[in-house]
Protein backbone atom coordinates (compact mmCIF):
# COMPACT_ATOMS: atom_id res chain seq x y z
CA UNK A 1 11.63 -3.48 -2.75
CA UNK A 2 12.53 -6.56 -4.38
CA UNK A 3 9.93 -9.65 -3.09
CA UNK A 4 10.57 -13.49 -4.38
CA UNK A 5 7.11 -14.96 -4.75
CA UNK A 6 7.04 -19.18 -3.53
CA UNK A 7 3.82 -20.31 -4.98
CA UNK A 8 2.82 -17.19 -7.09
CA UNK A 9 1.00 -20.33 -9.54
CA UNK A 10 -1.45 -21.72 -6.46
CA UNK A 11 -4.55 -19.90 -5.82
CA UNK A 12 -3.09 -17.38 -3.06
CA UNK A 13 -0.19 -16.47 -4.53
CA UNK A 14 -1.90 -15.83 -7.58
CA UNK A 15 -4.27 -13.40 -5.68
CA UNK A 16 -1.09 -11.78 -3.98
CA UNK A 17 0.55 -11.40 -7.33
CA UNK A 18 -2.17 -9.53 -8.71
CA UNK A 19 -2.43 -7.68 -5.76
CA UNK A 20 0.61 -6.17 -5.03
CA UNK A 21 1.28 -5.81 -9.61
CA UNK A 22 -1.87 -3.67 -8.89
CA UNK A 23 -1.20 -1.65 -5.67
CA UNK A 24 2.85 -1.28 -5.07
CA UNK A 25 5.79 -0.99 -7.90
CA UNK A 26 7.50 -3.52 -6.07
CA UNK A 27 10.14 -5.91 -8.00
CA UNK A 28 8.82 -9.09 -8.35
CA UNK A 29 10.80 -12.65 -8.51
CA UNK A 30 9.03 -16.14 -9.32
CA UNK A 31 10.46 -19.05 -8.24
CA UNK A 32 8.47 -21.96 -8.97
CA UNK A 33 8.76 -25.48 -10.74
CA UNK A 34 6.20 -24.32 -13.16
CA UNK A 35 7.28 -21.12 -13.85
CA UNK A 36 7.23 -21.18 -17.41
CA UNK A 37 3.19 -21.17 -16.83
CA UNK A 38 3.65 -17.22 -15.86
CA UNK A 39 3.47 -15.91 -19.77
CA UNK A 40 1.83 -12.63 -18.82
CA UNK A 41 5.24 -10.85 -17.03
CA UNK A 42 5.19 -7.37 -16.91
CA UNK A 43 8.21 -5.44 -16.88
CA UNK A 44 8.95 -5.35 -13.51
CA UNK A 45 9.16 -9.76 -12.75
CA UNK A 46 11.44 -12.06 -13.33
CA UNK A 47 10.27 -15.87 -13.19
CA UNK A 48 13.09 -18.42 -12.17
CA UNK A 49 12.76 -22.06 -12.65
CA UNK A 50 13.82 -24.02 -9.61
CA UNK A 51 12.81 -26.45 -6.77
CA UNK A 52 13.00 -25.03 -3.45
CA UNK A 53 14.58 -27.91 -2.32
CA UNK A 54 17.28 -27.38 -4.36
CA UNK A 55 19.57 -24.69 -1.83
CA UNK A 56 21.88 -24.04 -4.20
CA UNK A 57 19.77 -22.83 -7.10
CA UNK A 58 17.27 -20.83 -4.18
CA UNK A 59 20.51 -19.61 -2.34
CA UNK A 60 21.36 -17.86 -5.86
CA UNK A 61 17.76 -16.81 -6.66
CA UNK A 62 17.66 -15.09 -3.31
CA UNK A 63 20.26 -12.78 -3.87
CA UNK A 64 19.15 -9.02 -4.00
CA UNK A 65 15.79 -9.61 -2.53
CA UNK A 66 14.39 -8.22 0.56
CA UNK A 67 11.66 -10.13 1.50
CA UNK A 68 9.95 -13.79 0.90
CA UNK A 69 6.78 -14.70 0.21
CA UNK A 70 5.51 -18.26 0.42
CA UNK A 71 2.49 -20.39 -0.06
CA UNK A 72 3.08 -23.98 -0.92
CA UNK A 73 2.02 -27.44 -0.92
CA UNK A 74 3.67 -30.61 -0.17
CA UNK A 75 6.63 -31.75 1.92
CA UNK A 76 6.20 -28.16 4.04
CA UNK A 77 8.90 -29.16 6.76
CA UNK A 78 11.44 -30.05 4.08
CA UNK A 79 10.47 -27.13 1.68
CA UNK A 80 10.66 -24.42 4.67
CA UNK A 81 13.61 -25.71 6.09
CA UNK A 82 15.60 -25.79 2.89
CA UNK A 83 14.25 -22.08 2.41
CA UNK A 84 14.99 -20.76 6.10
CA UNK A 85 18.84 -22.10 5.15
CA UNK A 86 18.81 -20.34 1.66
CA UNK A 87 17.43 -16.70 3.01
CA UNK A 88 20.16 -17.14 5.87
CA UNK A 89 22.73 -18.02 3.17
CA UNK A 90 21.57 -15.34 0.65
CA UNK A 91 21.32 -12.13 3.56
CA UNK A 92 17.58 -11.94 3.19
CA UNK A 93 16.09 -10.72 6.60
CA UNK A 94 12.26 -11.35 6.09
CA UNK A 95 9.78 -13.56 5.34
CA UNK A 96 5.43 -14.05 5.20
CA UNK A 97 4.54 -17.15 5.47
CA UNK A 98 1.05 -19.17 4.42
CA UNK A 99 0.10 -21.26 6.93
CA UNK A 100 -3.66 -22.68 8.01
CA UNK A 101 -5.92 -22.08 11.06
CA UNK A 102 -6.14 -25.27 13.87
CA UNK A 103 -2.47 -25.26 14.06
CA UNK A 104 -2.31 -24.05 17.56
CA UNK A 105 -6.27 -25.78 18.38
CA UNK A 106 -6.99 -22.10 18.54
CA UNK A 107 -10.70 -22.97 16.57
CA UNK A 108 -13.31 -22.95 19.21
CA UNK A 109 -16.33 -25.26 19.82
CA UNK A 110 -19.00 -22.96 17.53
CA UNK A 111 -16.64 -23.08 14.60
CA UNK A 112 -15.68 -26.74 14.59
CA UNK A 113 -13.50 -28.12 16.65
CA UNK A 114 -12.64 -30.96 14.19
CA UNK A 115 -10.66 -27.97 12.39
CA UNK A 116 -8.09 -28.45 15.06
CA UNK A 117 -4.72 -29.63 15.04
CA UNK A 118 -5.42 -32.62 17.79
CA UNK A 119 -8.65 -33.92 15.26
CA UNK A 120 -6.18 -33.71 12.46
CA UNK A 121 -3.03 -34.89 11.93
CA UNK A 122 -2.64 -33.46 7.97
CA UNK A 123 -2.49 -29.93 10.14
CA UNK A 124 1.04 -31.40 11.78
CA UNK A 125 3.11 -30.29 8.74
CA UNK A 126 1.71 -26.92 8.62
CA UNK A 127 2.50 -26.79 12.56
CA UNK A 128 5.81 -27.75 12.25
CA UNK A 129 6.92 -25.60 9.40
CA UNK A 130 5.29 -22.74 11.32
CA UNK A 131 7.54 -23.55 13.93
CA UNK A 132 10.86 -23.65 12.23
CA UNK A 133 9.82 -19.82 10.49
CA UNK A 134 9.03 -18.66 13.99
CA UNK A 135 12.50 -20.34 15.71
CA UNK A 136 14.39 -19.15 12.49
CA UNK A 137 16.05 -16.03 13.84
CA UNK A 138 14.25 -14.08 10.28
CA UNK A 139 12.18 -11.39 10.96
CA UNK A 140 8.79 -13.18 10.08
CA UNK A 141 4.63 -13.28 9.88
CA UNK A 142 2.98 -16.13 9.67
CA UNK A 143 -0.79 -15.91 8.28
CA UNK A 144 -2.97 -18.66 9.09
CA UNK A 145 -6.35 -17.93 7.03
CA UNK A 146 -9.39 -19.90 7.21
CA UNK A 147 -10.98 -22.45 4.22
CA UNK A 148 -10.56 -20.00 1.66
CA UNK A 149 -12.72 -19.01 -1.05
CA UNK A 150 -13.82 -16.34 -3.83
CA UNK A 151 -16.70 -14.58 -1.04
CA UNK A 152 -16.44 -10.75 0.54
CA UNK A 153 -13.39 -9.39 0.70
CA UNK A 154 -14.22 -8.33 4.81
CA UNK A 155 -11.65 -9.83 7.19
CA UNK A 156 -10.60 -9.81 10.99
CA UNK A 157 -7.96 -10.78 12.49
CA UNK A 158 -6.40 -12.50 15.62
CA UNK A 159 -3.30 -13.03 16.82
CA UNK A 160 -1.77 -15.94 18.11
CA UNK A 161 -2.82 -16.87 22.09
CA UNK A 162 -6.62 -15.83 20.56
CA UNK A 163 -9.74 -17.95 19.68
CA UNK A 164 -10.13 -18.03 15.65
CA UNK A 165 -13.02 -16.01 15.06
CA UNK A 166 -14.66 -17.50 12.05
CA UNK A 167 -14.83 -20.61 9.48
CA UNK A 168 -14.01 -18.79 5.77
CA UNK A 169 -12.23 -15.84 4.25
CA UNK A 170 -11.63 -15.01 0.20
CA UNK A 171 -8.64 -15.21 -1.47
CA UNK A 172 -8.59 -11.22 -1.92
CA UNK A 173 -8.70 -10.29 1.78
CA UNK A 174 -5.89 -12.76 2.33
CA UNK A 175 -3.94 -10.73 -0.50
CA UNK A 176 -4.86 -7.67 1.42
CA UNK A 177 -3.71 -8.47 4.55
CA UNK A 178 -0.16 -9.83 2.97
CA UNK A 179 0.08 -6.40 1.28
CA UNK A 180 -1.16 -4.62 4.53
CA UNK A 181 2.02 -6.46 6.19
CA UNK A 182 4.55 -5.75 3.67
CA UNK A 183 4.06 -2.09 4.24
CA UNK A 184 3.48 -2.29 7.36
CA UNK A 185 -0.06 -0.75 7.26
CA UNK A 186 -0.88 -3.60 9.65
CA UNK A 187 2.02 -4.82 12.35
CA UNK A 188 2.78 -8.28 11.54
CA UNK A 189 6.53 -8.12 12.08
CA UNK A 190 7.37 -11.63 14.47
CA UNK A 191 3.38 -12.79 14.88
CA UNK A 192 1.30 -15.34 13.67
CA UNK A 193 -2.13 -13.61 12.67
CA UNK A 194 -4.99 -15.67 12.03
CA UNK A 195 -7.94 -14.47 9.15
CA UNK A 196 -11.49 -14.74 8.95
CA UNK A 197 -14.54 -13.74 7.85
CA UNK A 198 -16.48 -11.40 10.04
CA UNK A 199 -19.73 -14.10 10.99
């Protein structure tokens, strides 16, 4: 399998990176602005410099890959939609997304309701983009994880229509679960699967 990592230089992708170098013998592709940061490629990556705004550039990056994997920052609406477009144009079928918990005001009272989407409008973007993956027509997971942090690597999950069950999760059990997905160990194909913490 050949997977194009979207953020492999933030925090999560990093952790998925390592992950799935360490677990799978997938291909992996790099597309990032800062791509010339990854100096440690092993055989089996490629790192492309590109914006993902840029649909021409992704469009030809895309080609020969089978599935997407993104985490990013920034103008998320603009960024996913230009990327939806690309995989479309390209022939790629699937995609994991990295989204946020509070996006459907699916945090309950004990956790913090502030957390939610109505108390906070910077959640709107990651709402929206989650959206436009889920209305895309790609066979698609989106993974909305809690603050994370460097903590147990425990995790539960919920699906979307359920409560989120707890505040925090680490980096690594967010890697695991994207893994987990890829392979299909856990059934993520069309849902939007919250991740916590076990409290």
């Amino acid at each position: 399998m050949k997977i194009m990592m979207i953020g492999t230089t933030g925090t999560v992708g990093g952790e998925v990176r390592r992950t799935l170098l360490e677990r799978t013998d997938y291909e992996l592709v790099h597309y990032s602005r800062h791509a010339n940061q990854l100096n440690d490629l092993q055989r089996r990556e490629t790192a492309i410099t590109g914006d993902i705004t840029d649909q021409a550039s992704l469009t030809a990056a895309l080609r020969g890959v089978d599935l997407v994997f993104a985490s990013l920052a920034g103008d998320l609406p603009k960024m996913i939609t230009t990327l939806v477009k690309s995989m479309r144009l390209a022939g790629v079928g699937r995609i994991i997304f990295i989204s946020s918990m509070g996006i459907y005001n699916e945090i309950p009272a004990e956790i913090g309701l502030n957390g939610n989407l109505v108390y906070n409008s910077g959640l709107s973007k990651y709402r929206i983009s989650a959206d436009i993956v889920e209305n895309s027509g790609l066979t698609y997971t989106v993974i909305r994880p809690g603050w994370f942090d460097r903590g147990s690597g425990e995790y539960e999950i919920t699906r979307k229509g359920m409560p989120f069950a707890g505040h925090n999760v680490s980096v690594a059990a967010i890697a695991d679960l994207v893994e987990k997905v890829i392979n299909q160990e856990i059934d993520g194909t069309n849902q939007s699967l919250g991740i916590n913490r076990p409290e």
